[in-house]
PDB file of N, CA and C in Angstrom:
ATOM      1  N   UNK A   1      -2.989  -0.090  34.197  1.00  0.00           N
ATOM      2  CA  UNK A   1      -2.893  -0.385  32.789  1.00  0.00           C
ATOM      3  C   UNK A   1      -4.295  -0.463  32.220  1.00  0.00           C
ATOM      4  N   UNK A   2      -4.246  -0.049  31.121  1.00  0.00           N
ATOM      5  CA  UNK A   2      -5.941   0.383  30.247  1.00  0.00           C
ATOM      6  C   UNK A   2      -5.653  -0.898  29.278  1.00  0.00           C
ATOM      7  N   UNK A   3      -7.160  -1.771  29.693  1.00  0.00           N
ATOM      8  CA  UNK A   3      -7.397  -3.377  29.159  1.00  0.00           C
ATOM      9  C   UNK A   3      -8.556  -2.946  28.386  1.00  0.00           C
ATOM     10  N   UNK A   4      -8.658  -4.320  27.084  1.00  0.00           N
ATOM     11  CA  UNK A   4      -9.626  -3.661  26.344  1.00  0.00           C
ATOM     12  C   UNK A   4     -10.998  -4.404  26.760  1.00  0.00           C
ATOM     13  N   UNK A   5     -12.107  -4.212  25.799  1.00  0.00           N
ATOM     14  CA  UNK A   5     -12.910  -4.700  27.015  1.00  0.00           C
ATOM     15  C   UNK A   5     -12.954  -6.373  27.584  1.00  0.00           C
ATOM     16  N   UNK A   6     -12.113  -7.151  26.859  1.00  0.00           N
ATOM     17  CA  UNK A   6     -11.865  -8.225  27.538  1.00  0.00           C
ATOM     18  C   UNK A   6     -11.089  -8.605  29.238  1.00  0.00           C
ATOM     19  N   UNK A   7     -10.577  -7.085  29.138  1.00  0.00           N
ATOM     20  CA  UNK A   7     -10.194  -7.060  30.567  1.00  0.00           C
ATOM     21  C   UNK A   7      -8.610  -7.732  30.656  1.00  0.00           C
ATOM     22  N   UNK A   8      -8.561  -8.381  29.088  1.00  0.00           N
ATOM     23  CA  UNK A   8      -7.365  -9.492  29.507  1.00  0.00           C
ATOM     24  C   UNK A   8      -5.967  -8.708  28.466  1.00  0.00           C
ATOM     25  N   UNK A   9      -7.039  -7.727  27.030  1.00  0.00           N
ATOM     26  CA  UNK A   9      -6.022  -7.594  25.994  1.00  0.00           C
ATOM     27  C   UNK A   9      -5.721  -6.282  26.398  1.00  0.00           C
ATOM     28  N   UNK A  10      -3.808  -5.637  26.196  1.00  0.00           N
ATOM     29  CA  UNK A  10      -3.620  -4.437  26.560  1.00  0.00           C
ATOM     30  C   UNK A  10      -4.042  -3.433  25.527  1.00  0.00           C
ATOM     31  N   UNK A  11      -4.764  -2.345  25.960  1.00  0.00           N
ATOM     32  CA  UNK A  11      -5.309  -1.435  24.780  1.00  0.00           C
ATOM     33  C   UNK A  11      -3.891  -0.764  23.971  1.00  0.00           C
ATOM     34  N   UNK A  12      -4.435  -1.078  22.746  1.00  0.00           N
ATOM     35  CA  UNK A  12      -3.748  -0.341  21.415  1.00  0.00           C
ATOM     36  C   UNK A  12      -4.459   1.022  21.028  1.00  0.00           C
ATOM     37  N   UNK A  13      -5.518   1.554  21.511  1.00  0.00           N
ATOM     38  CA  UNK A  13      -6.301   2.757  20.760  1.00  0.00           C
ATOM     39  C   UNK A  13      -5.362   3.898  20.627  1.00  0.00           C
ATOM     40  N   UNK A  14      -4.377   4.448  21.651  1.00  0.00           N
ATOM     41  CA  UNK A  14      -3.464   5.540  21.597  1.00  0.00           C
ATOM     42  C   UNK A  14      -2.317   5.026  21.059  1.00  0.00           C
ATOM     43  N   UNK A  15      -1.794   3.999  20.832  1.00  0.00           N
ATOM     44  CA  UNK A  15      -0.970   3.307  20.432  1.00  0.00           C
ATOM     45  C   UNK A  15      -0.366   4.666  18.932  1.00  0.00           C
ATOM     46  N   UNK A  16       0.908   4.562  18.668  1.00  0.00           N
ATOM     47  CA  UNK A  16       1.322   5.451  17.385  1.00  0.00           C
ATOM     48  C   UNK A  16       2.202   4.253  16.792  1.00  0.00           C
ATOM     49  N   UNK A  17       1.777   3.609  15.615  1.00  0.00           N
ATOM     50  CA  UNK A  17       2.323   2.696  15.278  1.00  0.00           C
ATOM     51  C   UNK A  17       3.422   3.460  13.691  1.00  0.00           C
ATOM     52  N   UNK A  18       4.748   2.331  13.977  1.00  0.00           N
ATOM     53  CA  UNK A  18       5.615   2.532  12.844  1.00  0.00           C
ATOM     54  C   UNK A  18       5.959   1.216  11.923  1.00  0.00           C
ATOM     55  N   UNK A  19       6.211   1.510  10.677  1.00  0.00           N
ATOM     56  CA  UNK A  19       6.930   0.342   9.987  1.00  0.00           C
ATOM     57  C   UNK A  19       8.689   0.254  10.615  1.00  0.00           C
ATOM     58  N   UNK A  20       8.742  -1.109  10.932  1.00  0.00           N
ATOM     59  CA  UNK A  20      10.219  -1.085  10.592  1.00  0.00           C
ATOM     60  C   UNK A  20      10.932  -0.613   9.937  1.00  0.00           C
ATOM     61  N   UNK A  21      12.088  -0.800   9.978  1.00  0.00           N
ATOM     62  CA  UNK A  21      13.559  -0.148   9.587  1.00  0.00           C
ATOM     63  C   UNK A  21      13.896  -0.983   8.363  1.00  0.00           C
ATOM     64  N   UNK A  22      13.426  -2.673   8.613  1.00  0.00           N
ATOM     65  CA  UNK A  22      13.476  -3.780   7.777  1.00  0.00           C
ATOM     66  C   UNK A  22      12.591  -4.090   7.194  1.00  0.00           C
ATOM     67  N   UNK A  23      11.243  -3.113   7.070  1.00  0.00           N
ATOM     68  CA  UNK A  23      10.778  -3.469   6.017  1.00  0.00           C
ATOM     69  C   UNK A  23      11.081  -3.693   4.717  1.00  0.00           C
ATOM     70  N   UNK A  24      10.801  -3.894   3.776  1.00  0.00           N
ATOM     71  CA  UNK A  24      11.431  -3.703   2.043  1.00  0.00           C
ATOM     72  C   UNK A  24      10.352  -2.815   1.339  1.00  0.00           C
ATOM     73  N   UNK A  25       9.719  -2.255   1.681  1.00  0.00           N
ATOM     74  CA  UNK A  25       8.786  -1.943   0.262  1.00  0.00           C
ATOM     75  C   UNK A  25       7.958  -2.289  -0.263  1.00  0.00           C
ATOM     76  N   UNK A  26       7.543  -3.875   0.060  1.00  0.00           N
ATOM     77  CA  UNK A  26       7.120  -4.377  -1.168  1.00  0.00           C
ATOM     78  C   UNK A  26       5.536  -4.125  -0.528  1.00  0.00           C
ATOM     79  N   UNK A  27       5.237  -3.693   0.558  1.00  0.00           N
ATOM     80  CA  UNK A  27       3.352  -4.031   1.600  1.00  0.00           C
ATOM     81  C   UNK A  27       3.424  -5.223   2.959  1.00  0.00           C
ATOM     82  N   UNK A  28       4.700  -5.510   2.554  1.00  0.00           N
ATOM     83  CA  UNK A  28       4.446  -6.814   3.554  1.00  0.00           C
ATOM     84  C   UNK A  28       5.699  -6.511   4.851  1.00  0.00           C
ATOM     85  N   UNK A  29       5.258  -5.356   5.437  1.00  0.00           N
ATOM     86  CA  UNK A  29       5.643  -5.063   6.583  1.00  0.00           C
ATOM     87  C   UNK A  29       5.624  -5.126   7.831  1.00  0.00           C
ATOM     88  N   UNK A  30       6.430  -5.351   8.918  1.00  0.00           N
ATOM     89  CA  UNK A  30       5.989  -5.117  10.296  1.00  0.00           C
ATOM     90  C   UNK A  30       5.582  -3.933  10.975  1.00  0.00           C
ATOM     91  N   UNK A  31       4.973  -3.800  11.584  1.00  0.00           N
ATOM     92  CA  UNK A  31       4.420  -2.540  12.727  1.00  0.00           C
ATOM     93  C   UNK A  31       4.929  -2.531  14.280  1.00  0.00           C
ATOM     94  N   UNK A  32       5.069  -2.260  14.702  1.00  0.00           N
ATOM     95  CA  UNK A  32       5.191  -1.512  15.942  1.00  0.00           C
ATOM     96  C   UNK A  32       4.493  -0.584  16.800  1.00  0.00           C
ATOM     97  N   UNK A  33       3.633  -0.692  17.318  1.00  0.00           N
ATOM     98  CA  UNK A  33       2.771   0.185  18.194  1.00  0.00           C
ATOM     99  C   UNK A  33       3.166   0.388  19.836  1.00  0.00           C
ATOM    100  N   UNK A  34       3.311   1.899  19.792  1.00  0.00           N
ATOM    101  CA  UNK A  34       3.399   2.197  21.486  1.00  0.00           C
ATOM    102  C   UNK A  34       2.365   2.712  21.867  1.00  0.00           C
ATOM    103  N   UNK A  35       1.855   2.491  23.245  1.00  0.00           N
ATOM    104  CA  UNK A  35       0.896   3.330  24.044  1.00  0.00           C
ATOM    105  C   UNK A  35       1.035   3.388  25.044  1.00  0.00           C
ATOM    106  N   UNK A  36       0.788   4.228  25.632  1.00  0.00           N
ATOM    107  CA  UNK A  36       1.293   4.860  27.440  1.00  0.00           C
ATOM    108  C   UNK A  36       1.277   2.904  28.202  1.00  0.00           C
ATOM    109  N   UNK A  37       0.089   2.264  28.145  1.00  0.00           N
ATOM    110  CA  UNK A  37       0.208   1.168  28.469  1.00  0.00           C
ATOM    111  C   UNK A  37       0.611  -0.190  28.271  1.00  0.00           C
ATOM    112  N   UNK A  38       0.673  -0.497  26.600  1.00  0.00           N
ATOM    113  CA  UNK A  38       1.316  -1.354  26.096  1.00  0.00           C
ATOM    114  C   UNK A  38       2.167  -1.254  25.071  1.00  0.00           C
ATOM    115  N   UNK A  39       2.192  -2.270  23.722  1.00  0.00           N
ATOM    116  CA  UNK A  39       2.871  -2.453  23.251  1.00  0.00           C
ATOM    117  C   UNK A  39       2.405  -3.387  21.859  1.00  0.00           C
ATOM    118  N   UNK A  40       2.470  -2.977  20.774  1.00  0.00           N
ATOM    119  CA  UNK A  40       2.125  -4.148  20.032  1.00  0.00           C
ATOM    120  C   UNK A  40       2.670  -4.368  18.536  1.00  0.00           C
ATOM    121  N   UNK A  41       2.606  -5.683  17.976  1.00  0.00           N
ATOM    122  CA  UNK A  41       3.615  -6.201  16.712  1.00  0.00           C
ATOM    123  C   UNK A  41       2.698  -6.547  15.724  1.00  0.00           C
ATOM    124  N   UNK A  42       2.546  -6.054  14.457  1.00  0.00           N
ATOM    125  CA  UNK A  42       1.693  -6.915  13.805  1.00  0.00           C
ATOM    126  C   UNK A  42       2.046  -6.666  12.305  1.00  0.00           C
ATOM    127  N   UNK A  43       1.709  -7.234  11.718  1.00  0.00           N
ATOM    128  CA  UNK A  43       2.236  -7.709  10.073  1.00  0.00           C
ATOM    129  C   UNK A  43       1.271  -7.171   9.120  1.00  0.00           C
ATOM    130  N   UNK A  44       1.495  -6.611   8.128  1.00  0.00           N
ATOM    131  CA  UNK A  44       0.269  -5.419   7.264  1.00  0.00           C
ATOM    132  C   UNK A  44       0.200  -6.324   6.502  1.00  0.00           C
ATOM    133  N   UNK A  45       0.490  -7.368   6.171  1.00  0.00           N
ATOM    134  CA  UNK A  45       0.172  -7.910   4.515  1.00  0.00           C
ATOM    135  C   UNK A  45      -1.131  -8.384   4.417  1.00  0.00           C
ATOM    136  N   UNK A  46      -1.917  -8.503   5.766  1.00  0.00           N
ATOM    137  CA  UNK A  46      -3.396  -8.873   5.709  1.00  0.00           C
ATOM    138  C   UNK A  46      -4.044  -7.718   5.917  1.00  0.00           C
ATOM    139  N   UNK A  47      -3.341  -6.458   5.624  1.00  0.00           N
ATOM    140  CA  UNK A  47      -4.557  -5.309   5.859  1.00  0.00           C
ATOM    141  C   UNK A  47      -4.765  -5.312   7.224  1.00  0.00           C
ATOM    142  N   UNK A  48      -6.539  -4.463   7.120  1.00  0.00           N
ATOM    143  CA  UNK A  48      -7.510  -4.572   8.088  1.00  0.00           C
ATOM    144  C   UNK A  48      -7.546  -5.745   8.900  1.00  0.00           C
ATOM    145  N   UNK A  49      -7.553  -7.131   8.519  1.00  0.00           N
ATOM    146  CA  UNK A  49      -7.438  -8.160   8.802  1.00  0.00           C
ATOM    147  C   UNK A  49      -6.252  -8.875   9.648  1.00  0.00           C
ATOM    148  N   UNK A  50      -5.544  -7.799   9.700  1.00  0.00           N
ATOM    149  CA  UNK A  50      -3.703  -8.331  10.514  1.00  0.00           C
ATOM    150  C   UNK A  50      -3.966  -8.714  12.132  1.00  0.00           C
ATOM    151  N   UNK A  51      -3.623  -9.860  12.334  1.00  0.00           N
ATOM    152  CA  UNK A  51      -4.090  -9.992  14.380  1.00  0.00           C
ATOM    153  C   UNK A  51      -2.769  -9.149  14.731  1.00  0.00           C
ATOM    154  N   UNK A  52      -2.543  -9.104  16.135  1.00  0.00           N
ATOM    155  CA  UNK A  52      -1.886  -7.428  16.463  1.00  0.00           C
ATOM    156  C   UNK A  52      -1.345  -8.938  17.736  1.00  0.00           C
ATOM    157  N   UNK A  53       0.008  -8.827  17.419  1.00  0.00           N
ATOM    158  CA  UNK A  53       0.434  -9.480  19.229  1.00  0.00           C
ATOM    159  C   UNK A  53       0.366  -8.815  20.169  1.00  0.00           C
ATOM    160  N   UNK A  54       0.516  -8.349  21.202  1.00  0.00           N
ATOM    161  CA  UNK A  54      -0.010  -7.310  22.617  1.00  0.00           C
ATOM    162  C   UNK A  54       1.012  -7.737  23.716  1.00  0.00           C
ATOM    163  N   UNK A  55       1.595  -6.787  24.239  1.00  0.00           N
ATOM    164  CA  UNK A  55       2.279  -7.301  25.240  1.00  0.00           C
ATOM    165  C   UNK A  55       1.911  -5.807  26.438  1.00  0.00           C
ATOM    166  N   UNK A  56       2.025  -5.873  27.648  1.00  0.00           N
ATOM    167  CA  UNK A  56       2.049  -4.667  28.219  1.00  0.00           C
ATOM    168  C   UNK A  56       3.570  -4.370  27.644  1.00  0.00           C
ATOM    169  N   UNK A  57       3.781  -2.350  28.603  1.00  0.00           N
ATOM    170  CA  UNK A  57       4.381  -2.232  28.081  1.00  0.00           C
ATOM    171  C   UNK A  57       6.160  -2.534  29.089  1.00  0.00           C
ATOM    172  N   UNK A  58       5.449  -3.572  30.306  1.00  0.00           N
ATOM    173  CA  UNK A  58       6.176  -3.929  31.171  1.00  0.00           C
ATOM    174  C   UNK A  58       6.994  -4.967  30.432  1.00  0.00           C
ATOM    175  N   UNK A  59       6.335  -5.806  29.503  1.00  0.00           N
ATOM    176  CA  UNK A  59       6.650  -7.323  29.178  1.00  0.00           C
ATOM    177  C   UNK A  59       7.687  -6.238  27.740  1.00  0.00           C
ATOM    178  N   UNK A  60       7.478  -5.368  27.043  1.00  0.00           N
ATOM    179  CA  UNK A  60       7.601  -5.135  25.627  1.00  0.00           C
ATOM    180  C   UNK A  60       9.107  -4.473  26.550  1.00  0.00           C
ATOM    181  N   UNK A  61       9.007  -3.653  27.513  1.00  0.00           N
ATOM    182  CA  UNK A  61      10.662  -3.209  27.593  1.00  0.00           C
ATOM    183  C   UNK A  61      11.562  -3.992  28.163  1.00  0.00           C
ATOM    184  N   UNK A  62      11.085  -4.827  28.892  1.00  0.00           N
ATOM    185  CA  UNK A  62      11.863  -6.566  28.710  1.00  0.00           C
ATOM    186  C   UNK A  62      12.944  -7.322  27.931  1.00  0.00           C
ATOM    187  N   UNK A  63      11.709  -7.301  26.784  1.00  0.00           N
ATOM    188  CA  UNK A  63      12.112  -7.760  26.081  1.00  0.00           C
ATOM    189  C   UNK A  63      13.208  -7.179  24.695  1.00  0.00           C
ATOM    190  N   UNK A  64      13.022  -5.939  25.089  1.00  0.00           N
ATOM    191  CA  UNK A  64      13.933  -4.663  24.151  1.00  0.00           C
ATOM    192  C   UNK A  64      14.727  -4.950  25.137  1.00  0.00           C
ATOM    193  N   UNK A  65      15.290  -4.512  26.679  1.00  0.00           N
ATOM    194  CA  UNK A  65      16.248  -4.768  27.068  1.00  0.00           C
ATOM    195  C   UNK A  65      17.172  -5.970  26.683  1.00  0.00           C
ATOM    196  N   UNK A  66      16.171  -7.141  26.670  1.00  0.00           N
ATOM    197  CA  UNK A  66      17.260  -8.028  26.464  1.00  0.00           C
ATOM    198  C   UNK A  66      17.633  -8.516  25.050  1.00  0.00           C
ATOM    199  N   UNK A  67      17.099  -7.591  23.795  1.00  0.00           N
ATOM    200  CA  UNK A  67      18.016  -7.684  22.743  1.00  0.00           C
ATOM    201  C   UNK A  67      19.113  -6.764  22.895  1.00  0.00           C
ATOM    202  N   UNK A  68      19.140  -5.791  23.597  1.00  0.00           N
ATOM    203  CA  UNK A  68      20.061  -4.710  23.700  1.00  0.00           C
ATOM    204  C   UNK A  68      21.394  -5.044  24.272  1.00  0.00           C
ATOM    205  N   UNK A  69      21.114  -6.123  25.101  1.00  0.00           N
ATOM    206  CA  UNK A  69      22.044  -7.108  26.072  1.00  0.00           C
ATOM    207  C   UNK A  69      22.332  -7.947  25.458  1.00  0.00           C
ATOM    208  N   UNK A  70      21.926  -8.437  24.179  1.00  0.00           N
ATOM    209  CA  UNK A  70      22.581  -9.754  23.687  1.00  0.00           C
ATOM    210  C   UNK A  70      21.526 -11.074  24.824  1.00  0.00           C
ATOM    211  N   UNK A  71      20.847 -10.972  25.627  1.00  0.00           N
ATOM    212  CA  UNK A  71      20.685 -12.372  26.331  1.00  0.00           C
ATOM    213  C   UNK A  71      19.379 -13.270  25.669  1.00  0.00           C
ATOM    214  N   UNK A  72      19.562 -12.825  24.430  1.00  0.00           N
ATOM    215  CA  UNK A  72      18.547 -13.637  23.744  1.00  0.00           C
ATOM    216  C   UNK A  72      19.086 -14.984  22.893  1.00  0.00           C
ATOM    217  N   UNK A  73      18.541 -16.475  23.639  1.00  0.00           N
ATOM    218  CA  UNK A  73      19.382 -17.396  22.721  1.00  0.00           C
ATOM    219  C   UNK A  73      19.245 -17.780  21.260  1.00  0.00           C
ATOM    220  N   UNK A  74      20.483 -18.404  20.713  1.00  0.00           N
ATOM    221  CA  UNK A  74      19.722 -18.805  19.437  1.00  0.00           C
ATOM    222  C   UNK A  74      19.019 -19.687  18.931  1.00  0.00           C
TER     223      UNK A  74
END
């Protein structure tokens, strides 16, 4: 897995990021980024400025599995 240079965060550089499905329109959207190695979530309404959550992309299909399964509580 390609770390950035902290060694600790999973790289986003190849990453192809999308808006949600649930966005609305208005700028204040979620993202979605894939890359051969990770995975990442982050919110546009701060721009340039948006922090990016990071997951590999071990932890990110995980966690898609288990909305797909329902085993997520409420």
């Amino acid at each position: 897995m390609a770390l950035e240079g902290d060694g600790m965060t999973p790289n986003l550089t190849e990453a192809r990021w999308r808006k949600s499905t649930r966005s609305n329109g208005s700028g204040a959207c979620v993202d979605v980024g894939i890359a051969p190695s990770a995975a990442g979530v982050r919110d546009t309404k701060l721009g340039e400025d948006t922090p990016t959550l990071t997951f590999t992309r071990s932890q990110w299909d995980s966690f898609l599995d288990a909305i797909k399964s329902d085993r997520l509580g409420d």
